[in-house]
PDB file of N, CA and C in Angstrom:
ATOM      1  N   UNK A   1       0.821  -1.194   0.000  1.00  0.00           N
ATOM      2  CA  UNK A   1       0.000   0.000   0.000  1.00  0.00           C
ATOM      3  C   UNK A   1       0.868   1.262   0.000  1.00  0.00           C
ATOM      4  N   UNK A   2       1.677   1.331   0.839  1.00  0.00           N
ATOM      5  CA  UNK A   2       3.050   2.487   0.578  1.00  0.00           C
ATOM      6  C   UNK A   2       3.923   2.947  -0.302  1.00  0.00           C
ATOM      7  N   UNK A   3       3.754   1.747  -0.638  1.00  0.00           N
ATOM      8  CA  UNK A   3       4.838   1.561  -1.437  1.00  0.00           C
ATOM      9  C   UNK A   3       3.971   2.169  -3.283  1.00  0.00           C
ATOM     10  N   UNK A   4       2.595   1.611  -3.018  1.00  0.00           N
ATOM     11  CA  UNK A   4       2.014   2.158  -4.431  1.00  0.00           C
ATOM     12  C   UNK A   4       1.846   3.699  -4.158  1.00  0.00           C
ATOM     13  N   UNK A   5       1.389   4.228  -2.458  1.00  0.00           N
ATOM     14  CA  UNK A   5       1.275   5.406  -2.644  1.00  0.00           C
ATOM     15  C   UNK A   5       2.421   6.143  -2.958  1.00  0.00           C
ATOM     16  N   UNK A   6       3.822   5.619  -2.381  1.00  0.00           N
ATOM     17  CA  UNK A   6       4.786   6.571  -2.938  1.00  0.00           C
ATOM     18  C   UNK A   6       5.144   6.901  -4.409  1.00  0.00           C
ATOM     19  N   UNK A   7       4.543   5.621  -5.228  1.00  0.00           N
ATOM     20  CA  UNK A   7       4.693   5.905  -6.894  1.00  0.00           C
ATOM     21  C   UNK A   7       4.134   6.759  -7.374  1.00  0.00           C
ATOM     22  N   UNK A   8       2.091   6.755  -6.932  1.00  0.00           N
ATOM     23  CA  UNK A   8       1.082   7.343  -6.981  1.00  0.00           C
ATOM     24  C   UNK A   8       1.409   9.212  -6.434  1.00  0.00           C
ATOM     25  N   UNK A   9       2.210   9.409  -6.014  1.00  0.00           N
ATOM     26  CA  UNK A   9       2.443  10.558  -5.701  1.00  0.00           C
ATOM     27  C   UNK A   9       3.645  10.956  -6.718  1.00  0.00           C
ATOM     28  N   UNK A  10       4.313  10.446  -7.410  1.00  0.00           N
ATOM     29  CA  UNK A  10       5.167  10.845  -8.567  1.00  0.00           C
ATOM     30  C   UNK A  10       4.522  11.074  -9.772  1.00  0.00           C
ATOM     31  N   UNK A  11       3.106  10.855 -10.166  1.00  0.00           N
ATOM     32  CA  UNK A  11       2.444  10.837 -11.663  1.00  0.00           C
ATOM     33  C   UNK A  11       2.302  12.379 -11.423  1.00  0.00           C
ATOM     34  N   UNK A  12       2.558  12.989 -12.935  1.00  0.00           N
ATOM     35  CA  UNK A  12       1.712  13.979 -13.182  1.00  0.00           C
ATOM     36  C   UNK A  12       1.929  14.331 -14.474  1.00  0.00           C
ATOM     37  N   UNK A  13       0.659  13.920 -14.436  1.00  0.00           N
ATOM     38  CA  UNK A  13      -0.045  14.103 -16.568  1.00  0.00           C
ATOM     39  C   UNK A  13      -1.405  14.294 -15.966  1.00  0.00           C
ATOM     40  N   UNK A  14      -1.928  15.315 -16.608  1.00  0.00           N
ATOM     41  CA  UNK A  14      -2.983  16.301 -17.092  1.00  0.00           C
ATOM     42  C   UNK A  14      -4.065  15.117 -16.929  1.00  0.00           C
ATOM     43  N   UNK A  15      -3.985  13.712 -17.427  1.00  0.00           N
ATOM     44  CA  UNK A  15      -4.741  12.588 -17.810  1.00  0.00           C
ATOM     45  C   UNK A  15      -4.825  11.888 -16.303  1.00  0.00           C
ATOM     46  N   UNK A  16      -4.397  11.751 -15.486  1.00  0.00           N
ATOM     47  CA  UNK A  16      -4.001  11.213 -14.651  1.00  0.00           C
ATOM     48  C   UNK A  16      -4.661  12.479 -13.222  1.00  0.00           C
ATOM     49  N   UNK A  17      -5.312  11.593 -12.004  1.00  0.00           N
ATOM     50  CA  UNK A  17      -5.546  12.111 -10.770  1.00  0.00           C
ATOM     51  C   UNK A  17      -4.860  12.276 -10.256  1.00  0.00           C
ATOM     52  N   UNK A  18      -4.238  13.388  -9.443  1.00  0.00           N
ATOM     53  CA  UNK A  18      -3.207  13.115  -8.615  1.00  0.00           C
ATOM     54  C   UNK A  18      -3.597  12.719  -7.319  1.00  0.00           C
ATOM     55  N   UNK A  19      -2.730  12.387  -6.476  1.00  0.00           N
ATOM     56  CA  UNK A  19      -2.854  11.729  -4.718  1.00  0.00           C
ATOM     57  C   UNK A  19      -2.263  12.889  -3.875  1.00  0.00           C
ATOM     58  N   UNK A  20      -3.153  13.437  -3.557  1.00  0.00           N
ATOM     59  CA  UNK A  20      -3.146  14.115  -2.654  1.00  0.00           C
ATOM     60  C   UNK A  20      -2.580  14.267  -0.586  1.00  0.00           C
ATOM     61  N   UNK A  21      -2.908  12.781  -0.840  1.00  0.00           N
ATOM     62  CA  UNK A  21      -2.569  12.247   0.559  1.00  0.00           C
ATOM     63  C   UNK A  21      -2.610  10.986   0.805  1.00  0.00           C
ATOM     64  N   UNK A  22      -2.007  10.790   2.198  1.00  0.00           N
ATOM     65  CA  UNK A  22      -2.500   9.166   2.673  1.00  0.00           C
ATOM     66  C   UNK A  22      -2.708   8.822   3.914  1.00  0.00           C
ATOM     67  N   UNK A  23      -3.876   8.002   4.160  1.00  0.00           N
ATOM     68  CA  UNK A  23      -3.467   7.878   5.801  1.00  0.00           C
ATOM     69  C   UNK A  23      -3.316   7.026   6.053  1.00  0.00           C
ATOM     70  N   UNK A  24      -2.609   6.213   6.757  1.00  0.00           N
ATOM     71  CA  UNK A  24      -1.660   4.792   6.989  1.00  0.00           C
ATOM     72  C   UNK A  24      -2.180   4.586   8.653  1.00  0.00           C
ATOM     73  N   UNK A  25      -2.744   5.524   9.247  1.00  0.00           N
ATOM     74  CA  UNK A  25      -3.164   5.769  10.804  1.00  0.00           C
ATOM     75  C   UNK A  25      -4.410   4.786  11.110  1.00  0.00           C
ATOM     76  N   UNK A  26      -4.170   3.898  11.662  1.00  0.00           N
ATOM     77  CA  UNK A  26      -5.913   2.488  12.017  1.00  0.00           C
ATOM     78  C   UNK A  26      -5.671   2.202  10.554  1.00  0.00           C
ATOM     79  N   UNK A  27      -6.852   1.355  10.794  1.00  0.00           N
ATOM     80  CA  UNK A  27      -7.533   0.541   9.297  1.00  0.00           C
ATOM     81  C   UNK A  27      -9.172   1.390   9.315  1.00  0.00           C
ATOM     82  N   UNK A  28      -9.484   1.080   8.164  1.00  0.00           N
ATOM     83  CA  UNK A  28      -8.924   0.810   6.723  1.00  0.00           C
ATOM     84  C   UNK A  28      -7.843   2.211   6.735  1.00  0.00           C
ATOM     85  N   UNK A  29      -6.589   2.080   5.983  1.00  0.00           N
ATOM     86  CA  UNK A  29      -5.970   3.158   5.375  1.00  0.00           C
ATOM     87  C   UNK A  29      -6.359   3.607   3.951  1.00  0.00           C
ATOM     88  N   UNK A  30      -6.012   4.846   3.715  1.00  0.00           N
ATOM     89  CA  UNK A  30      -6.601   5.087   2.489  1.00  0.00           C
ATOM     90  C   UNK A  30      -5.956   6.040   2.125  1.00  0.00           C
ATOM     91  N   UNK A  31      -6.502   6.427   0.330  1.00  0.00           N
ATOM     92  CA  UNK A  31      -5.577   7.079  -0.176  1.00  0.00           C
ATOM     93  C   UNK A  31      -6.267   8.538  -0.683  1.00  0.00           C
ATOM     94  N   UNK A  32      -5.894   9.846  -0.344  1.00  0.00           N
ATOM     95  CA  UNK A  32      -7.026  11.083  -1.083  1.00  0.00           C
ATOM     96  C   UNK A  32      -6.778  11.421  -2.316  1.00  0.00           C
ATOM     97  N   UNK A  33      -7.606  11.676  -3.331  1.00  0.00           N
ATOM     98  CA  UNK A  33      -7.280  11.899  -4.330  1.00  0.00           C
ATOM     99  C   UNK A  33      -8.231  13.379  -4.436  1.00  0.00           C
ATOM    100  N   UNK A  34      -7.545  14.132  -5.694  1.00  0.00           N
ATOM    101  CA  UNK A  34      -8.194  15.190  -6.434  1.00  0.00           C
ATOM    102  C   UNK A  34      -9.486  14.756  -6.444  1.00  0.00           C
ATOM    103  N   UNK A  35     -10.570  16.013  -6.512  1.00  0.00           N
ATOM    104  CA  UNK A  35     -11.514  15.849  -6.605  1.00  0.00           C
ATOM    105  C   UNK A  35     -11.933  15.991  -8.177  1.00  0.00           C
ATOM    106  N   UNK A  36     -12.956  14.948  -8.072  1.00  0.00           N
ATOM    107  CA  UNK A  36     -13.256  14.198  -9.497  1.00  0.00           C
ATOM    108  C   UNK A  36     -14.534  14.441 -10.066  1.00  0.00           C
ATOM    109  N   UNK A  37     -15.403  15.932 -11.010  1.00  0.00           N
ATOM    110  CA  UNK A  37     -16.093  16.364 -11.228  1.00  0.00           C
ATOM    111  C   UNK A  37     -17.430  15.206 -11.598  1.00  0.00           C
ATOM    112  N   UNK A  38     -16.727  14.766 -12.649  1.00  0.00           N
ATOM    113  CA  UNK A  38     -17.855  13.431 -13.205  1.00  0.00           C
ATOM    114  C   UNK A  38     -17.489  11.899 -12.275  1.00  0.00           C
ATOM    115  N   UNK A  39     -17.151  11.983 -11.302  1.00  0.00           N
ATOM    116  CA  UNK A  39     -16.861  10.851 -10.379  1.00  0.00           C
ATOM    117  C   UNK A  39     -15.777   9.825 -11.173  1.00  0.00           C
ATOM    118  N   UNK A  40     -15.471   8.714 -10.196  1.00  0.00           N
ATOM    119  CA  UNK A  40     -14.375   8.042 -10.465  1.00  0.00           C
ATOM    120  C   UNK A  40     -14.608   7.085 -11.849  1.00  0.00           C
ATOM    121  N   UNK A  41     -13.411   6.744 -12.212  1.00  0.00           N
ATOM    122  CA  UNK A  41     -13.774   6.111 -13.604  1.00  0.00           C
ATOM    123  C   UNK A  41     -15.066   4.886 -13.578  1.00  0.00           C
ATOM    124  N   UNK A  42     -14.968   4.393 -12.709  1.00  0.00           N
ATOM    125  CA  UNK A  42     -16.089   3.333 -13.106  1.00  0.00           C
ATOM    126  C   UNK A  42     -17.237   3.928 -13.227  1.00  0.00           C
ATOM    127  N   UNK A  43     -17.542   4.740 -12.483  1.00  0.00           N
ATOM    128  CA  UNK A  43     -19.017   5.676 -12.561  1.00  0.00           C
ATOM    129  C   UNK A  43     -18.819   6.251 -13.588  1.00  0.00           C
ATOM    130  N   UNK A  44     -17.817   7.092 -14.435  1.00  0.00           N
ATOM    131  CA  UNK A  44     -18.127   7.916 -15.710  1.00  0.00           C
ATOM    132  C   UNK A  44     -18.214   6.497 -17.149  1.00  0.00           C
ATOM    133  N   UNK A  45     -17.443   5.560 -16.559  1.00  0.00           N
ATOM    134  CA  UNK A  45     -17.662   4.057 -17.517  1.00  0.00           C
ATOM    135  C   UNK A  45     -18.669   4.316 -17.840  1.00  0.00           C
ATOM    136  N   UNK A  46     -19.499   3.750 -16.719  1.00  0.00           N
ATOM    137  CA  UNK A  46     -21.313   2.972 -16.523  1.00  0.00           C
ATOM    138  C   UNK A  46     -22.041   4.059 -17.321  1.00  0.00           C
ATOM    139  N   UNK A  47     -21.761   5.289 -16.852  1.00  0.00           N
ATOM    140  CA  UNK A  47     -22.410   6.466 -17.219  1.00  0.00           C
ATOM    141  C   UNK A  47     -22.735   6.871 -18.603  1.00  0.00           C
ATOM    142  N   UNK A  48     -21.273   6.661 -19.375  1.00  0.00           N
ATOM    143  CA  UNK A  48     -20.886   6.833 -20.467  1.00  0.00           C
ATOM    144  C   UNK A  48     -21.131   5.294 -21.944  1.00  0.00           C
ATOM    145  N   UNK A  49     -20.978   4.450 -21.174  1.00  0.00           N
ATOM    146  CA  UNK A  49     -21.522   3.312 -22.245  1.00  0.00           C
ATOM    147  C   UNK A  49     -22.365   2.946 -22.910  1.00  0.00           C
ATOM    148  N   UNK A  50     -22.208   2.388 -23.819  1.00  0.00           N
ATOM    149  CA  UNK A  50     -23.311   2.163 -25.072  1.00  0.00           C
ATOM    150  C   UNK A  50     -24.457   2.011 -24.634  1.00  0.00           C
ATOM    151  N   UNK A  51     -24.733   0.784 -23.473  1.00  0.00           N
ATOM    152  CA  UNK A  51     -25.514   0.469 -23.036  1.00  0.00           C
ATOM    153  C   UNK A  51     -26.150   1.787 -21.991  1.00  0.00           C
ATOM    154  N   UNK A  52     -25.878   2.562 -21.980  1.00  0.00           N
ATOM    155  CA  UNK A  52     -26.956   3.600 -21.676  1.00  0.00           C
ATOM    156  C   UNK A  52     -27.592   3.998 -22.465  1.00  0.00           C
ATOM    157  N   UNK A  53     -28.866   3.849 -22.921  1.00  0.00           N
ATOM    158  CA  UNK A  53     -29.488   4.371 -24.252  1.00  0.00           C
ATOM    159  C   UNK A  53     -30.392   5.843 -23.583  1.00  0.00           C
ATOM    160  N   UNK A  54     -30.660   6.368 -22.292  1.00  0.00           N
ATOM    161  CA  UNK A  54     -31.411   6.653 -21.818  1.00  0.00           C
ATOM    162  C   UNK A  54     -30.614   7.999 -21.747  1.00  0.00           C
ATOM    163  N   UNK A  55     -30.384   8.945 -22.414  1.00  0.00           N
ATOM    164  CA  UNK A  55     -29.906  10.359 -22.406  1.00  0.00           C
ATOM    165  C   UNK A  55     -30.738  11.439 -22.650  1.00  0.00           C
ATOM    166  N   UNK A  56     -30.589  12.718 -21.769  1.00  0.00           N
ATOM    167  CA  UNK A  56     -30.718  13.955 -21.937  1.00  0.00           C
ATOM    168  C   UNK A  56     -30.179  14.819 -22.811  1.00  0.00           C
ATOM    169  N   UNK A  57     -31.136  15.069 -23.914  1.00  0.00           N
ATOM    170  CA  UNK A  57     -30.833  16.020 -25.138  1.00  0.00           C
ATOM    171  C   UNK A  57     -30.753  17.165 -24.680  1.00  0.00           C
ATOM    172  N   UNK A  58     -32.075  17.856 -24.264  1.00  0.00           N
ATOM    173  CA  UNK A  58     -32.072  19.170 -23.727  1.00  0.00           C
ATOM    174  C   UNK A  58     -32.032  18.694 -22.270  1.00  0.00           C
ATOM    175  N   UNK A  59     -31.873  20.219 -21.449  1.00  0.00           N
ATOM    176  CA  UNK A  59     -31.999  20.261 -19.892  1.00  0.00           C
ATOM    177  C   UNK A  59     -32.935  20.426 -19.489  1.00  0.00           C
ATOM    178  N   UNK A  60     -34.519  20.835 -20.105  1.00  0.00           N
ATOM    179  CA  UNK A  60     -35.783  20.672 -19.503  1.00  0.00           C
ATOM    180  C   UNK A  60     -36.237  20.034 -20.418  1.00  0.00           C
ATOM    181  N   UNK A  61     -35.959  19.161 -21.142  1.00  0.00           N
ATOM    182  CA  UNK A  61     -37.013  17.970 -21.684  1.00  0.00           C
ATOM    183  C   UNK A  61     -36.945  16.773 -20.587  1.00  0.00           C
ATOM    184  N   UNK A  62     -37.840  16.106 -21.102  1.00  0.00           N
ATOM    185  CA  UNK A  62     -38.178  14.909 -20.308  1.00  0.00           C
ATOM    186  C   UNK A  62     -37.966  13.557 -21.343  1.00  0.00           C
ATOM    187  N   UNK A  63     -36.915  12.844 -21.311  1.00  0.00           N
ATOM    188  CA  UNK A  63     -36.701  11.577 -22.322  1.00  0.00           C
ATOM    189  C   UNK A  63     -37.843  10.773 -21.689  1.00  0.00           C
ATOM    190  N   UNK A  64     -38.063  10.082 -22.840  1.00  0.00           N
ATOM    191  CA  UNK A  64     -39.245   8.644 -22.578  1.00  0.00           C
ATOM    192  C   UNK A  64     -38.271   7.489 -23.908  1.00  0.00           C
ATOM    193  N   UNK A  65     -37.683   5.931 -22.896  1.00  0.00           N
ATOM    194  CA  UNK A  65     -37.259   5.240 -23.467  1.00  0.00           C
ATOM    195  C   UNK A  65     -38.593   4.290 -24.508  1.00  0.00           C
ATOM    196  N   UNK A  66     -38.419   4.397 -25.971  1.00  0.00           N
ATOM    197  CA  UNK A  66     -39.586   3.560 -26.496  1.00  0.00           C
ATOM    198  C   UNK A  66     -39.030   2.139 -26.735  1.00  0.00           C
ATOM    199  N   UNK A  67     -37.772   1.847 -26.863  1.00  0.00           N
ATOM    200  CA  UNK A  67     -37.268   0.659 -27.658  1.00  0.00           C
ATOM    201  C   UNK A  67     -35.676   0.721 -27.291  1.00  0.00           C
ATOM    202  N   UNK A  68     -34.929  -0.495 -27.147  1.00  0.00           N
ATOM    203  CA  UNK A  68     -33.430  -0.197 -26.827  1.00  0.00           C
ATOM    204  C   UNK A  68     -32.672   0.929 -28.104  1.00  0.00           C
ATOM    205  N   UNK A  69     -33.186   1.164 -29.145  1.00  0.00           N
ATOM    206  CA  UNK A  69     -32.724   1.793 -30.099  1.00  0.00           C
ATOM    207  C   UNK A  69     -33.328   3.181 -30.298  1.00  0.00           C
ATOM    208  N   UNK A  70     -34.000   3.570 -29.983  1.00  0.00           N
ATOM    209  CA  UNK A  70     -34.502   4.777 -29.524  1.00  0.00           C
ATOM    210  C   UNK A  70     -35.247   5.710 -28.734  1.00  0.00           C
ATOM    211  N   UNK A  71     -35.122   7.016 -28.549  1.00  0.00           N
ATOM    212  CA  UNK A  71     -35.500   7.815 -27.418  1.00  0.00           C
ATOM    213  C   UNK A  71     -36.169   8.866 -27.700  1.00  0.00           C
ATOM    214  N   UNK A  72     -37.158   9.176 -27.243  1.00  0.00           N
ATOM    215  CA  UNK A  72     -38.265  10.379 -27.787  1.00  0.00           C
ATOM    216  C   UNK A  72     -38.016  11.383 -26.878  1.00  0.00           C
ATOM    217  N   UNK A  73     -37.742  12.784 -27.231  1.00  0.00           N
ATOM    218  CA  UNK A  73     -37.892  13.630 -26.130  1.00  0.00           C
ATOM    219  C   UNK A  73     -39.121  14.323 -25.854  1.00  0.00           C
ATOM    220  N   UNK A  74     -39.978  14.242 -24.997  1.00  0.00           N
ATOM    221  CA  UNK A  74     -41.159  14.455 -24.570  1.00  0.00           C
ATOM    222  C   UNK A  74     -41.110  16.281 -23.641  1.00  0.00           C
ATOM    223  N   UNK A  75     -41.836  16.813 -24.644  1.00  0.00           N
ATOM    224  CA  UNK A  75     -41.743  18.960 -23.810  1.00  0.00           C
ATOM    225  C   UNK A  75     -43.069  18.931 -23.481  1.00  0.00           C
TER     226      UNK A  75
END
């Protein structure tokens, strides 16, 4: 765990979170990172994948899913 945070604290590319901190103090220890607008990668994954067919065109429409292949926006 130290040993990754000490690597994890050497990255820095634009692409990349940086580590902010660590606490090694009790269990669980853990590691802080930058704060992450669209949340951590697995959440912008899920978010972002094909298999979401269910998207917001406009910001006050209301989507209605009709079929896995398409989406009606309902005003």
């Amino acid at each position: 765990f130290e040993r990754e945070a000490s690597l994890m604290v050497e990255f820095d590319h634009a692409n990349i979170v940086r580590l902010l901190g660590v606490c090694t103090v009790g269990k669980p220890m853990c590691l802080l990172f930058e704060y992450m607008s669209k949340g951590d990668l697995n959440e912008y994954l899920r978010l972002c994948s094909p298999d979401q067919c269910l998207r917001r065109s406009n910001a006050g429409s209301t989507p209605s899913l009709e079929d896995s292949s398409s989406v009606t926006v309902l005003d």
